[in-house]
PDB file of N, CA and C in Angstrom:
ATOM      1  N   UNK A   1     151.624 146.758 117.158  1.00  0.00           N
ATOM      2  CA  UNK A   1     150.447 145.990 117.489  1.00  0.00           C
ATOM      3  C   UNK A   1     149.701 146.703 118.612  1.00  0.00           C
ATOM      4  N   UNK A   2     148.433 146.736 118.046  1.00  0.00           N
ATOM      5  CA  UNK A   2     147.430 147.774 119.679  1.00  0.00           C
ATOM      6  C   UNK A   2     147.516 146.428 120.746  1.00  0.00           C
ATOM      7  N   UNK A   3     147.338 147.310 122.170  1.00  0.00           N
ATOM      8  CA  UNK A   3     147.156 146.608 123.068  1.00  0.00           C
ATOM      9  C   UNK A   3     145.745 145.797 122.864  1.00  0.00           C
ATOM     10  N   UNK A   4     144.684 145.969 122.142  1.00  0.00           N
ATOM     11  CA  UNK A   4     143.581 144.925 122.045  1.00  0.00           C
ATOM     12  C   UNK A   4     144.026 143.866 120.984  1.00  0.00           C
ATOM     13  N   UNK A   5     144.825 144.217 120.567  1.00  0.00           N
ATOM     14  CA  UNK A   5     145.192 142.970 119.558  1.00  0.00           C
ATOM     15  C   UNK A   5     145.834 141.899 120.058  1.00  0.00           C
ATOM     16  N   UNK A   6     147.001 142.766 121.111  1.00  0.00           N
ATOM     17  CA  UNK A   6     147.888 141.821 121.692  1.00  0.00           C
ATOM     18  C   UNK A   6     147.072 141.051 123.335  1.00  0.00           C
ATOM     19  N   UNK A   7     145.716 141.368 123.871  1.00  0.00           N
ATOM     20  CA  UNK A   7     145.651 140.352 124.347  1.00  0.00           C
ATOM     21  C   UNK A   7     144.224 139.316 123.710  1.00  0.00           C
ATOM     22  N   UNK A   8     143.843 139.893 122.241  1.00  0.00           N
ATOM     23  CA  UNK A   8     143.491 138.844 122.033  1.00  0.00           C
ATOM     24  C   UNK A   8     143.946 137.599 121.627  1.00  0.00           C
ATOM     25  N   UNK A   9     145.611 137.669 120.820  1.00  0.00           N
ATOM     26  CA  UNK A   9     146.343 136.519 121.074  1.00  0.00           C
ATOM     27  C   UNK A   9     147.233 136.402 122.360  1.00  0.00           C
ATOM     28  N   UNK A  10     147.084 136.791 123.003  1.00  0.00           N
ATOM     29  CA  UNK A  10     147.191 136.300 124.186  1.00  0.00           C
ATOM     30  C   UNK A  10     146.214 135.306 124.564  1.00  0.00           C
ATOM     31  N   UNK A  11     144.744 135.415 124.377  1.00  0.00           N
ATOM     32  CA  UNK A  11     144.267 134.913 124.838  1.00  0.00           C
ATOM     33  C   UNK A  11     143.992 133.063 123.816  1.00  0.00           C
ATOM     34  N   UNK A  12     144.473 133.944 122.428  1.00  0.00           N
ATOM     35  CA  UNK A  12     144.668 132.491 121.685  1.00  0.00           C
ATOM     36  C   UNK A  12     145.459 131.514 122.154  1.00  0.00           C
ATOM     37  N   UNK A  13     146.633 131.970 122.370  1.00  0.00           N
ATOM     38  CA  UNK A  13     148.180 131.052 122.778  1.00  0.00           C
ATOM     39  C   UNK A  13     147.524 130.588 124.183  1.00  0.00           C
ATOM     40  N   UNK A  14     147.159 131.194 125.048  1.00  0.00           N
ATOM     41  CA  UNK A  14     146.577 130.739 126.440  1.00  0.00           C
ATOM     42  C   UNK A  14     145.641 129.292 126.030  1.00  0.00           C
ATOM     43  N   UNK A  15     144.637 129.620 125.266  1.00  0.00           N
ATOM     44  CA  UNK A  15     143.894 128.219 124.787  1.00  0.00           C
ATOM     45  C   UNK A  15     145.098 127.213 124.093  1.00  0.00           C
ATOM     46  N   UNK A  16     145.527 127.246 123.360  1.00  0.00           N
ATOM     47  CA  UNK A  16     146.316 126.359 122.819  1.00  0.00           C
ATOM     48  C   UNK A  16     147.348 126.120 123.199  1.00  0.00           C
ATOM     49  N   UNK A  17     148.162 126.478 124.359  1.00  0.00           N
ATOM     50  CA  UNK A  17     149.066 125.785 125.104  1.00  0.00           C
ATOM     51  C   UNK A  17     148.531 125.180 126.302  1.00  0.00           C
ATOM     52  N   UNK A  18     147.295 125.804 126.610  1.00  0.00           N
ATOM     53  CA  UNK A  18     146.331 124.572 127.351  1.00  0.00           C
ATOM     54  C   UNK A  18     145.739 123.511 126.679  1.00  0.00           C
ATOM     55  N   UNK A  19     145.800 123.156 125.194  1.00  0.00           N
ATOM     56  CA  UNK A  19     145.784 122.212 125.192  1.00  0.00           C
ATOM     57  C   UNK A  19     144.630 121.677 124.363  1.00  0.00           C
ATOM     58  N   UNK A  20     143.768 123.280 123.849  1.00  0.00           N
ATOM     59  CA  UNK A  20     142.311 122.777 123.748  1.00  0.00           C
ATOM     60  C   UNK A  20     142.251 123.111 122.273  1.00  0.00           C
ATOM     61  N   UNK A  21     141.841 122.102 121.697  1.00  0.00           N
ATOM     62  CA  UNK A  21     141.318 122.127 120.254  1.00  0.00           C
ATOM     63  C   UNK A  21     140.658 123.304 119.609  1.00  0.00           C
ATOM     64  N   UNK A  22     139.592 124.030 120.266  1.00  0.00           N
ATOM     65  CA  UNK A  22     138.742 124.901 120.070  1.00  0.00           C
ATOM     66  C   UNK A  22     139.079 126.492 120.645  1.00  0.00           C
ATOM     67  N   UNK A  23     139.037 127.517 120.515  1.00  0.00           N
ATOM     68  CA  UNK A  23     139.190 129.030 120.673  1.00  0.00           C
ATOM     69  C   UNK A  23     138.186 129.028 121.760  1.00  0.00           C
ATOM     70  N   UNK A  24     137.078 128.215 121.507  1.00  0.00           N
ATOM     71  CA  UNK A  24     135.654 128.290 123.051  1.00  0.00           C
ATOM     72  C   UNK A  24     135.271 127.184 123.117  1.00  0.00           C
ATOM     73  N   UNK A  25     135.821 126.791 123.960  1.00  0.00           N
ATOM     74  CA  UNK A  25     135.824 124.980 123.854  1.00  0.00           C
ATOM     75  C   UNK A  25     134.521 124.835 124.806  1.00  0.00           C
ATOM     76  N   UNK A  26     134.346 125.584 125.496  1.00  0.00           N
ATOM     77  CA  UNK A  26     132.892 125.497 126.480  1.00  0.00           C
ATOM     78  C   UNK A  26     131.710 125.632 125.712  1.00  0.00           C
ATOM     79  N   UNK A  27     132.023 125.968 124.517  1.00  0.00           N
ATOM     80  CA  UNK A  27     130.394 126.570 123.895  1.00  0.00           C
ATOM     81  C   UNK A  27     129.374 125.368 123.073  1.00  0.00           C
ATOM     82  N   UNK A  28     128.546 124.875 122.961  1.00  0.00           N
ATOM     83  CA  UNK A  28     127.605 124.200 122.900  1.00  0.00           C
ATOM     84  C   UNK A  28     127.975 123.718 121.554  1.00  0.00           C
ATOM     85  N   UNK A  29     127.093 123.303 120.971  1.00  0.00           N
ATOM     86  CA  UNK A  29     126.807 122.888 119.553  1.00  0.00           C
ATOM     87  C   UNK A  29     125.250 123.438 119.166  1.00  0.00           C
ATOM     88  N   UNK A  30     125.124 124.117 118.006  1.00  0.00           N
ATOM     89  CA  UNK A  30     123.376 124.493 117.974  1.00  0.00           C
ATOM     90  C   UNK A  30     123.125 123.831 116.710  1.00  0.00           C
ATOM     91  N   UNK A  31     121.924 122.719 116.127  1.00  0.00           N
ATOM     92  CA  UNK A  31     122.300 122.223 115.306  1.00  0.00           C
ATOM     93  C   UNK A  31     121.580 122.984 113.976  1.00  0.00           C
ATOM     94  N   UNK A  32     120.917 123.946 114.691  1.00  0.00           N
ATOM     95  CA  UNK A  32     120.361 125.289 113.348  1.00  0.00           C
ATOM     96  C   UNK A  32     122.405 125.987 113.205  1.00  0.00           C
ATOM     97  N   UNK A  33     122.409 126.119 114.277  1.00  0.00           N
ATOM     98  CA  UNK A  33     123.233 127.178 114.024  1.00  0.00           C
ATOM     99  C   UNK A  33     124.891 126.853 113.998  1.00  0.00           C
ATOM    100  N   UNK A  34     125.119 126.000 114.714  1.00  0.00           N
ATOM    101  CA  UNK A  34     126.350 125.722 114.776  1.00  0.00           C
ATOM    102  C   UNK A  34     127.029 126.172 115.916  1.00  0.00           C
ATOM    103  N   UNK A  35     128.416 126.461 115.913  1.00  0.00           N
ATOM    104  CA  UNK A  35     128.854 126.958 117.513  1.00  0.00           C
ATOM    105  C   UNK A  35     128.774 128.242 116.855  1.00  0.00           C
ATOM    106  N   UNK A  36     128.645 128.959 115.797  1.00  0.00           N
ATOM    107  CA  UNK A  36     128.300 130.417 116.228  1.00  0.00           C
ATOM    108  C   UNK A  36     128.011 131.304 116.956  1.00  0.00           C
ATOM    109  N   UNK A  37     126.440 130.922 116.987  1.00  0.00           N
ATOM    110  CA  UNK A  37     125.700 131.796 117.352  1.00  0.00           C
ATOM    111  C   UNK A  37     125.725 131.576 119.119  1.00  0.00           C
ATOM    112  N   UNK A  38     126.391 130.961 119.581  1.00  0.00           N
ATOM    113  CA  UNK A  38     126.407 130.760 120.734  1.00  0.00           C
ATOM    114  C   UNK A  38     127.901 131.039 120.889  1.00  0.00           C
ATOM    115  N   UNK A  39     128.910 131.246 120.410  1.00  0.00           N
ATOM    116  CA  UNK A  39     130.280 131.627 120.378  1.00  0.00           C
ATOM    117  C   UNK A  39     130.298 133.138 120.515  1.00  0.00           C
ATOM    118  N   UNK A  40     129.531 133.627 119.679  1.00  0.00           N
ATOM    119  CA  UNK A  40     129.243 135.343 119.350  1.00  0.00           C
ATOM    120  C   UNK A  40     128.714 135.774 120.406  1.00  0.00           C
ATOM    121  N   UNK A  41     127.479 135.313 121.037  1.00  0.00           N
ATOM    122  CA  UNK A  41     127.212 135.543 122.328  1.00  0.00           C
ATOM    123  C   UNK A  41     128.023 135.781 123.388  1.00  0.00           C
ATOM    124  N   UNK A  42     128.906 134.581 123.737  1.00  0.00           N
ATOM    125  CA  UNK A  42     130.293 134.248 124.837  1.00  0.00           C
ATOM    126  C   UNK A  42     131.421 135.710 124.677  1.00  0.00           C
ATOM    127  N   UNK A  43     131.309 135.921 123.280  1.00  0.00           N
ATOM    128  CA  UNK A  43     132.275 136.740 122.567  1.00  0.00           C
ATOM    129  C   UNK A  43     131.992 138.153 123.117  1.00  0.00           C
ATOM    130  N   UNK A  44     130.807 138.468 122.388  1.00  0.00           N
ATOM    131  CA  UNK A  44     130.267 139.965 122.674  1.00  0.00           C
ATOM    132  C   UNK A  44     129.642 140.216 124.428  1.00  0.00           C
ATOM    133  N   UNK A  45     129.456 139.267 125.109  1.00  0.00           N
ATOM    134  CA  UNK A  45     128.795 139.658 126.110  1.00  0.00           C
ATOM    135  C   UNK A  45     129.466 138.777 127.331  1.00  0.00           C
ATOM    136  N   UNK A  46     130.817 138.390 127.340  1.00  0.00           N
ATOM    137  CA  UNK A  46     131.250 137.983 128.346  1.00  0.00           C
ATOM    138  C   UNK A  46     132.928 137.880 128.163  1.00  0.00           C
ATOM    139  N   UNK A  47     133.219 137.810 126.870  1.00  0.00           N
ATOM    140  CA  UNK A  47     134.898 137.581 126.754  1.00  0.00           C
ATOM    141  C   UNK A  47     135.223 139.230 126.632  1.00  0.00           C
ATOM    142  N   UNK A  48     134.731 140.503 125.732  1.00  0.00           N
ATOM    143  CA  UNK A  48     134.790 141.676 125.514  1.00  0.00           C
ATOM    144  C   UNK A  48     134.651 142.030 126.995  1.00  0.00           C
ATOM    145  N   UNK A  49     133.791 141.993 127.455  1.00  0.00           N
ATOM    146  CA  UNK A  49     133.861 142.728 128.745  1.00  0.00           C
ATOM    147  C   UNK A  49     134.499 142.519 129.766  1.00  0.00           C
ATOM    148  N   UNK A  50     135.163 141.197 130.114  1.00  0.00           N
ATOM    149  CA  UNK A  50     136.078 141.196 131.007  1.00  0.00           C
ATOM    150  C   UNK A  50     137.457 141.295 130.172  1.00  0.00           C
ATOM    151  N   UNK A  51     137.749 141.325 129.497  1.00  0.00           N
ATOM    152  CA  UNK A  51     139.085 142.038 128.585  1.00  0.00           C
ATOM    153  C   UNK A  51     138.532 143.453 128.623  1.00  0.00           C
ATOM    154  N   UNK A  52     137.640 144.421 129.229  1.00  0.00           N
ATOM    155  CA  UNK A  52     137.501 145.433 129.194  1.00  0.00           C
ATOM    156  C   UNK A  52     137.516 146.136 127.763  1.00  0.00           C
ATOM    157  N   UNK A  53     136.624 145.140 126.903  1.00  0.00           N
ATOM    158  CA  UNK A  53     136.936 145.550 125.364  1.00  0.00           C
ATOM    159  C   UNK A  53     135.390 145.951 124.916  1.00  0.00           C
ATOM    160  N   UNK A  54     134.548 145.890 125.588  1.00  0.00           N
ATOM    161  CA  UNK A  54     132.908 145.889 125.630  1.00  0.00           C
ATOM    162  C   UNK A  54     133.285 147.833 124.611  1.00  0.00           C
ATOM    163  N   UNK A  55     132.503 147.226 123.409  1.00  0.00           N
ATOM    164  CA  UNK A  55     131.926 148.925 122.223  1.00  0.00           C
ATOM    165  C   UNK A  55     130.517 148.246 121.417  1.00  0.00           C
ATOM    166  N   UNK A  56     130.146 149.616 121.407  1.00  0.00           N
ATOM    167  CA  UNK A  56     128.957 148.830 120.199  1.00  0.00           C
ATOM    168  C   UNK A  56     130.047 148.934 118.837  1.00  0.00           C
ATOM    169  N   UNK A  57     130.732 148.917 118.317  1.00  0.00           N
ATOM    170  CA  UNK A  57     131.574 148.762 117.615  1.00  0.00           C
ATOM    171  C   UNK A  57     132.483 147.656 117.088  1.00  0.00           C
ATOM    172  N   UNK A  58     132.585 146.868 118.617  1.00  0.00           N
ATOM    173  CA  UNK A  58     133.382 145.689 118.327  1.00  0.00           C
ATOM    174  C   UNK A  58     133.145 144.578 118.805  1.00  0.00           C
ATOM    175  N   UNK A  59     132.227 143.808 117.823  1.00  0.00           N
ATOM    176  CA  UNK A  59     131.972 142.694 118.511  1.00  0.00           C
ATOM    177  C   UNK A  59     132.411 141.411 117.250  1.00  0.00           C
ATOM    178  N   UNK A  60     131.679 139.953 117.492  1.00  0.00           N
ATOM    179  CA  UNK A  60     132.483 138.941 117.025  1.00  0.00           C
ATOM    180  C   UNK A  60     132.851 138.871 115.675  1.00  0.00           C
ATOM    181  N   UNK A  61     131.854 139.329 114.637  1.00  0.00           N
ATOM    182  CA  UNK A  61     131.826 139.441 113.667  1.00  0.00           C
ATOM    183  C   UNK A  61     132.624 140.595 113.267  1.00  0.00           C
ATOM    184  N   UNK A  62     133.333 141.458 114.259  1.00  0.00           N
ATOM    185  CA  UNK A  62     134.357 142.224 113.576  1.00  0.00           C
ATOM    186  C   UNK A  62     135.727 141.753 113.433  1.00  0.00           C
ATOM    187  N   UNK A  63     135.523 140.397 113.378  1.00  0.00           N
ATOM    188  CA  UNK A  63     137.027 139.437 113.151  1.00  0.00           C
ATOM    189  C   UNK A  63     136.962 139.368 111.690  1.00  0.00           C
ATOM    190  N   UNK A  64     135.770 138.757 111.258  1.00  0.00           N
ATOM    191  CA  UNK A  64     135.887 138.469 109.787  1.00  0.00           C
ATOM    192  C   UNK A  64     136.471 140.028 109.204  1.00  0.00           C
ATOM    193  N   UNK A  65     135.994 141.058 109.926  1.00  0.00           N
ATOM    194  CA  UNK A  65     135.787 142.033 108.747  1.00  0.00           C
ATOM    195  C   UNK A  65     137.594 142.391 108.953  1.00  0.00           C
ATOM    196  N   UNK A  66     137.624 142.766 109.891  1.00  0.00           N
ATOM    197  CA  UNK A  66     139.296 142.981 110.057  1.00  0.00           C
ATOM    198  C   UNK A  66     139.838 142.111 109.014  1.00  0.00           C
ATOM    199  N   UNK A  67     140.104 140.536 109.153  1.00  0.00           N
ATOM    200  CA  UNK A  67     140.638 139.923 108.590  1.00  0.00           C
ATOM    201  C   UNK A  67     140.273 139.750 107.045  1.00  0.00           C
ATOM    202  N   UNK A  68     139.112 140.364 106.720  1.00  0.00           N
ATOM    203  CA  UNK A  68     139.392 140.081 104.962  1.00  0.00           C
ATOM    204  C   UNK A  68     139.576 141.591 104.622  1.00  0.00           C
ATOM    205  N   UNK A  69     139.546 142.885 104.966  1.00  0.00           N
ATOM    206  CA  UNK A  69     140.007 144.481 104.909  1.00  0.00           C
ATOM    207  C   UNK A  69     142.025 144.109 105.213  1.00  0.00           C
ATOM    208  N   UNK A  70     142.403 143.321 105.818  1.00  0.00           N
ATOM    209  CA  UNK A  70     144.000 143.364 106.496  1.00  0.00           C
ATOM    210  C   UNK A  70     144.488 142.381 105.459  1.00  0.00           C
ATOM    211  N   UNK A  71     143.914 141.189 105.020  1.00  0.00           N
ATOM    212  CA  UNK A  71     144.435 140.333 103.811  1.00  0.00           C
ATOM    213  C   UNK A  71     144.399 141.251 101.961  1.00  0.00           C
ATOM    214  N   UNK A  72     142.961 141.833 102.372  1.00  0.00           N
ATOM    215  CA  UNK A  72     142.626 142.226 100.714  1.00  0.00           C
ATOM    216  C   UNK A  72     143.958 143.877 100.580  1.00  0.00           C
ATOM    217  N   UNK A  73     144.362 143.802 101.615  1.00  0.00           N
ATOM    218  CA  UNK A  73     145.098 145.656 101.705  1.00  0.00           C
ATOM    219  C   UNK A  73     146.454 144.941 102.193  1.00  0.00           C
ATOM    220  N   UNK A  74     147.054 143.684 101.751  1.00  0.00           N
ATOM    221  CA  UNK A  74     148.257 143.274 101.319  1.00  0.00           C
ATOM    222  C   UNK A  74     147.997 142.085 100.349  1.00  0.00           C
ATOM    223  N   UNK A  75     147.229 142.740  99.900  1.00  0.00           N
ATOM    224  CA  UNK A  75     147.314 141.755  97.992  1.00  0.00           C
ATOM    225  C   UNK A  75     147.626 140.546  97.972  1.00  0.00           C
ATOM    226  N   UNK A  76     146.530 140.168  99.218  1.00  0.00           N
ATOM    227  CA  UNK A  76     146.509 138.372  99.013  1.00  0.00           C
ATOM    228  C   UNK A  76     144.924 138.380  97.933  1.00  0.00           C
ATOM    229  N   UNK A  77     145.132 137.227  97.084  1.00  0.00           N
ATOM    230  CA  UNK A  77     144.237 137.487  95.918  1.00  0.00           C
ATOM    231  C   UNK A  77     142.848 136.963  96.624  1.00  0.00           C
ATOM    232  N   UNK A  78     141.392 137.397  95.781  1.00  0.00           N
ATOM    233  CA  UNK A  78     140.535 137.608  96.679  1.00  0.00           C
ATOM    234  C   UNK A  78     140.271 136.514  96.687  1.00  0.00           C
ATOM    235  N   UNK A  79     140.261 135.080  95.783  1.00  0.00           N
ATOM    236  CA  UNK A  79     139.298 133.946  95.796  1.00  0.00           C
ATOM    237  C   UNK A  79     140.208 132.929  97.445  1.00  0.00           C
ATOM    238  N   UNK A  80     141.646 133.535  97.757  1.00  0.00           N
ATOM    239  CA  UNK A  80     142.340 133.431  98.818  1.00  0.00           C
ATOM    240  C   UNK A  80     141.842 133.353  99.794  1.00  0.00           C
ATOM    241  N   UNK A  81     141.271 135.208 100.034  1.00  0.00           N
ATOM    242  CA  UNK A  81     140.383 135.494 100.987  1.00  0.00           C
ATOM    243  C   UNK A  81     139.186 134.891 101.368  1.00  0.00           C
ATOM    244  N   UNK A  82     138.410 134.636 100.120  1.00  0.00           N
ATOM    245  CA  UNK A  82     136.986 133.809 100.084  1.00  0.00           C
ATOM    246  C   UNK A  82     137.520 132.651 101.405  1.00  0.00           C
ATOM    247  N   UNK A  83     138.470 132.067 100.868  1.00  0.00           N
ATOM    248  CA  UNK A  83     138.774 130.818 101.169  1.00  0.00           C
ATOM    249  C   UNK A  83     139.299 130.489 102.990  1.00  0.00           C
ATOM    250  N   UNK A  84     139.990 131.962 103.006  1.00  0.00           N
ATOM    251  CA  UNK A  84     140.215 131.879 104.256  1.00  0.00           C
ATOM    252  C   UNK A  84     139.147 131.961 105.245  1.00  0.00           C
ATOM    253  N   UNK A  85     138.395 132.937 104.525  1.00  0.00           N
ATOM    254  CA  UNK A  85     136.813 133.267 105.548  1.00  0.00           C
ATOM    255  C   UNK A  85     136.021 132.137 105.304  1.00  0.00           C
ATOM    256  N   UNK A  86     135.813 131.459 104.389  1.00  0.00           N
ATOM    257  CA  UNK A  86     134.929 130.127 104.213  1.00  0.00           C
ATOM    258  C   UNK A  86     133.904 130.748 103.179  1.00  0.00           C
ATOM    259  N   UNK A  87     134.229 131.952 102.728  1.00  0.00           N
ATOM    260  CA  UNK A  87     132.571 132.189 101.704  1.00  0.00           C
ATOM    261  C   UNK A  87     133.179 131.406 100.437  1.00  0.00           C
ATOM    262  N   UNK A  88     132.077 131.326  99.488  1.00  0.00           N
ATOM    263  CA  UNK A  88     131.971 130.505  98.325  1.00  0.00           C
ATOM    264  C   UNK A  88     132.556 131.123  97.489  1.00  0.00           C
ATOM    265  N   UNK A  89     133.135 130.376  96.222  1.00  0.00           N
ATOM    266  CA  UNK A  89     133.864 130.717  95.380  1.00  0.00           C
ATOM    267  C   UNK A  89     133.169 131.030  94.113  1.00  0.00           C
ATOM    268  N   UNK A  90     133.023 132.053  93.321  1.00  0.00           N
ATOM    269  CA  UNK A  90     132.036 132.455  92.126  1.00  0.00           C
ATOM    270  C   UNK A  90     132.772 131.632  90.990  1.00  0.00           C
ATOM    271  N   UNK A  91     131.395 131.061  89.977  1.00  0.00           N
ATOM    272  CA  UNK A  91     131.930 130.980  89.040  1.00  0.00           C
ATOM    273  C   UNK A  91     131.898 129.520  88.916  1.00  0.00           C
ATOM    274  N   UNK A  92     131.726 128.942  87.891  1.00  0.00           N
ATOM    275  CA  UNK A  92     131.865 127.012  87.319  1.00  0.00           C
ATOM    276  C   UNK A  92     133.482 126.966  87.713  1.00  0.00           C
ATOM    277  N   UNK A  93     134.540 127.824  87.474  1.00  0.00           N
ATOM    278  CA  UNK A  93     135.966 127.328  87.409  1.00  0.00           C
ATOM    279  C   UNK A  93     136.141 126.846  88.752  1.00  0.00           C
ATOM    280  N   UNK A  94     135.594 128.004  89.968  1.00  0.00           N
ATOM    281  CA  UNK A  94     135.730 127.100  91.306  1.00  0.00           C
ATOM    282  C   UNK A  94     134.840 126.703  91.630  1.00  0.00           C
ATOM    283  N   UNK A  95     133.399 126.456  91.638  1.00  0.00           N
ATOM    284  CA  UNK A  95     132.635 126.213  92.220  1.00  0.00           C
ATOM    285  C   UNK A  95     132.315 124.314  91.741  1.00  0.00           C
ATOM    286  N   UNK A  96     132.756 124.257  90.472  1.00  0.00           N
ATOM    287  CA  UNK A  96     132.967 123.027  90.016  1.00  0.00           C
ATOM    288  C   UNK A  96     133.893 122.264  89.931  1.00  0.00           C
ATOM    289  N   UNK A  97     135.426 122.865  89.322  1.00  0.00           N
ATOM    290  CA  UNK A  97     136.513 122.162  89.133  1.00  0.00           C
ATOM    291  C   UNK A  97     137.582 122.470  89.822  1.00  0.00           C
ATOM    292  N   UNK A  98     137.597 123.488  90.829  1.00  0.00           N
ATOM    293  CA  UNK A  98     138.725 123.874  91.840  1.00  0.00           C
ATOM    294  C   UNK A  98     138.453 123.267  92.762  1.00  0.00           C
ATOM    295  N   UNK A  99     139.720 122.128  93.612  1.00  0.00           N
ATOM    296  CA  UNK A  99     139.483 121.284  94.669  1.00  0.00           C
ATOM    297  C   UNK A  99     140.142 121.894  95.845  1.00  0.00           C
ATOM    298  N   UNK A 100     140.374 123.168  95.895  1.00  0.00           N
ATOM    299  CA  UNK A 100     140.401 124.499  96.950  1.00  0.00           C
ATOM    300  C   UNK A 100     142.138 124.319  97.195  1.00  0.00           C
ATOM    301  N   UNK A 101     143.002 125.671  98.048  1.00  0.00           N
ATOM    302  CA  UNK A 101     143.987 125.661  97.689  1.00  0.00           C
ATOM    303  C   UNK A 101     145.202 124.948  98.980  1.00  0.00           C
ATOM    304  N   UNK A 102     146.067 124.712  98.465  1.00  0.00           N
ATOM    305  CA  UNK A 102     146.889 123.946  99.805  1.00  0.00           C
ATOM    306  C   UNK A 102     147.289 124.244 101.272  1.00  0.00           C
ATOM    307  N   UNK A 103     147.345 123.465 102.026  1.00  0.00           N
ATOM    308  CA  UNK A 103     147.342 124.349 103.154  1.00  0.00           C
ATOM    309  C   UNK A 103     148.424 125.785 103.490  1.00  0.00           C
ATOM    310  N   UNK A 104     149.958 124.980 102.494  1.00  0.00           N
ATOM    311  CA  UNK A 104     150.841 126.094 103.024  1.00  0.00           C
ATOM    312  C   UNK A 104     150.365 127.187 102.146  1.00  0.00           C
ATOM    313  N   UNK A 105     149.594 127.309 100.991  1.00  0.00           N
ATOM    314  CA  UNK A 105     148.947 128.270 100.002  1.00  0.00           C
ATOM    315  C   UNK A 105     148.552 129.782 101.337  1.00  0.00           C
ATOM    316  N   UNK A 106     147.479 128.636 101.672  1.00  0.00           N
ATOM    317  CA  UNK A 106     146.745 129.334 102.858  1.00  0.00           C
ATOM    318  C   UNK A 106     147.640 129.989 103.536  1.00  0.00           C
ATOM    319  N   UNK A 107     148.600 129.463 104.464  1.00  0.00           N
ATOM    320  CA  UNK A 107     149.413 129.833 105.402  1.00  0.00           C
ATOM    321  C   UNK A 107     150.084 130.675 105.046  1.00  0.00           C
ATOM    322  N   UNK A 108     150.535 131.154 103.617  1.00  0.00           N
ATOM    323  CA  UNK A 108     151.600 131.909 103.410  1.00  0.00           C
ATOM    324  C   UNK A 108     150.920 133.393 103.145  1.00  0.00           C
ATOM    325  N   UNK A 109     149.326 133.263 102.334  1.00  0.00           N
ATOM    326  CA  UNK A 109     148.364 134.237 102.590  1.00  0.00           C
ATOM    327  C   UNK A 109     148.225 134.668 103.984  1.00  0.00           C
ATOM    328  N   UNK A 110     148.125 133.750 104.851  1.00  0.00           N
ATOM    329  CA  UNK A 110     147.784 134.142 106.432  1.00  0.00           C
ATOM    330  C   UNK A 110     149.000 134.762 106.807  1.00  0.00           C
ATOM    331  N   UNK A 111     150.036 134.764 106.636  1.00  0.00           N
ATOM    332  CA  UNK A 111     151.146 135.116 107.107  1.00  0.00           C
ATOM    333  C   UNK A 111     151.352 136.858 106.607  1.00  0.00           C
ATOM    334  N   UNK A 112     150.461 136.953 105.785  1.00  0.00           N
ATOM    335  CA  UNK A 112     150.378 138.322 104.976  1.00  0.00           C
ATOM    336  C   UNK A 112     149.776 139.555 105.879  1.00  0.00           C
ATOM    337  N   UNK A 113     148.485 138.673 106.841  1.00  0.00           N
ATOM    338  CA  UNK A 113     148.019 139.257 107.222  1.00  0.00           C
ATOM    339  C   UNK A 113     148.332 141.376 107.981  1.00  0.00           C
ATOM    340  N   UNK A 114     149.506 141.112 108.315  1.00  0.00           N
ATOM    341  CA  UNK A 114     150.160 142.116 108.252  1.00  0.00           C
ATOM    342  C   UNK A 114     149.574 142.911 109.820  1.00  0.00           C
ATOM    343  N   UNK A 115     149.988 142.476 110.842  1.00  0.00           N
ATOM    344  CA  UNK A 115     149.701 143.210 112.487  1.00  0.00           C
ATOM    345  C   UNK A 115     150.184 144.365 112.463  1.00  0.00           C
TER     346      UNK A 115
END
């Protein structure tokens, strides 16, 4: 595991053994945007740089990409992936009659992830 990996869960377990529901529990609500775009902000221009992690290379949105490149390159199946990232599912089979997959489904994909 790289040392940037290991204190960004560090910094996960730190939130959640404090107690707090949310990864940025300080960050607003935007009702265009959601806590995104105000999360990504916190992310790229104040959590990166005092973790001394500040690149034009790595900022919030390089979570998704890590995480569906690290799931799809241990053959968790892709409509999985969709699912883990939240994008939509192609197709009438899921988009109509699939009532999405169970949690331990999920978990055992997540567990794939492979550090």
């Amino acid at each position: 595991m790289t040392g940037c990996l290991k204190r960004v869960l560090q910094f996960v377990e730190e939130r959640h053994s404090g107690g707090s529901q949310r990864l940025f529990p300080d960050q607003p609500w935007c009702p265009k945007n959601g806590y995104g775009r105000n999360a990504g902000r916190w992310f790229n221009e104040r959590l990166l740089p005092a973790l001394g992690m500040k690149s034009e290379q790595l900022v919030f949105h390089s979570l998704r990409h890590t995480m569906a490149t690290l799931l799809s390159r241990n053959d968790v199946p892709d409509t999985q992936v969709k699912a883990i990232l939240g994008h939509e599912q192609p197709g009438v089979t899921y988009s109509t009659y699939f009532h999405g997959f169970r949690p331990a489904q999920l978990q055992a994909a997540i567990n794939r992830f492979g550090f």
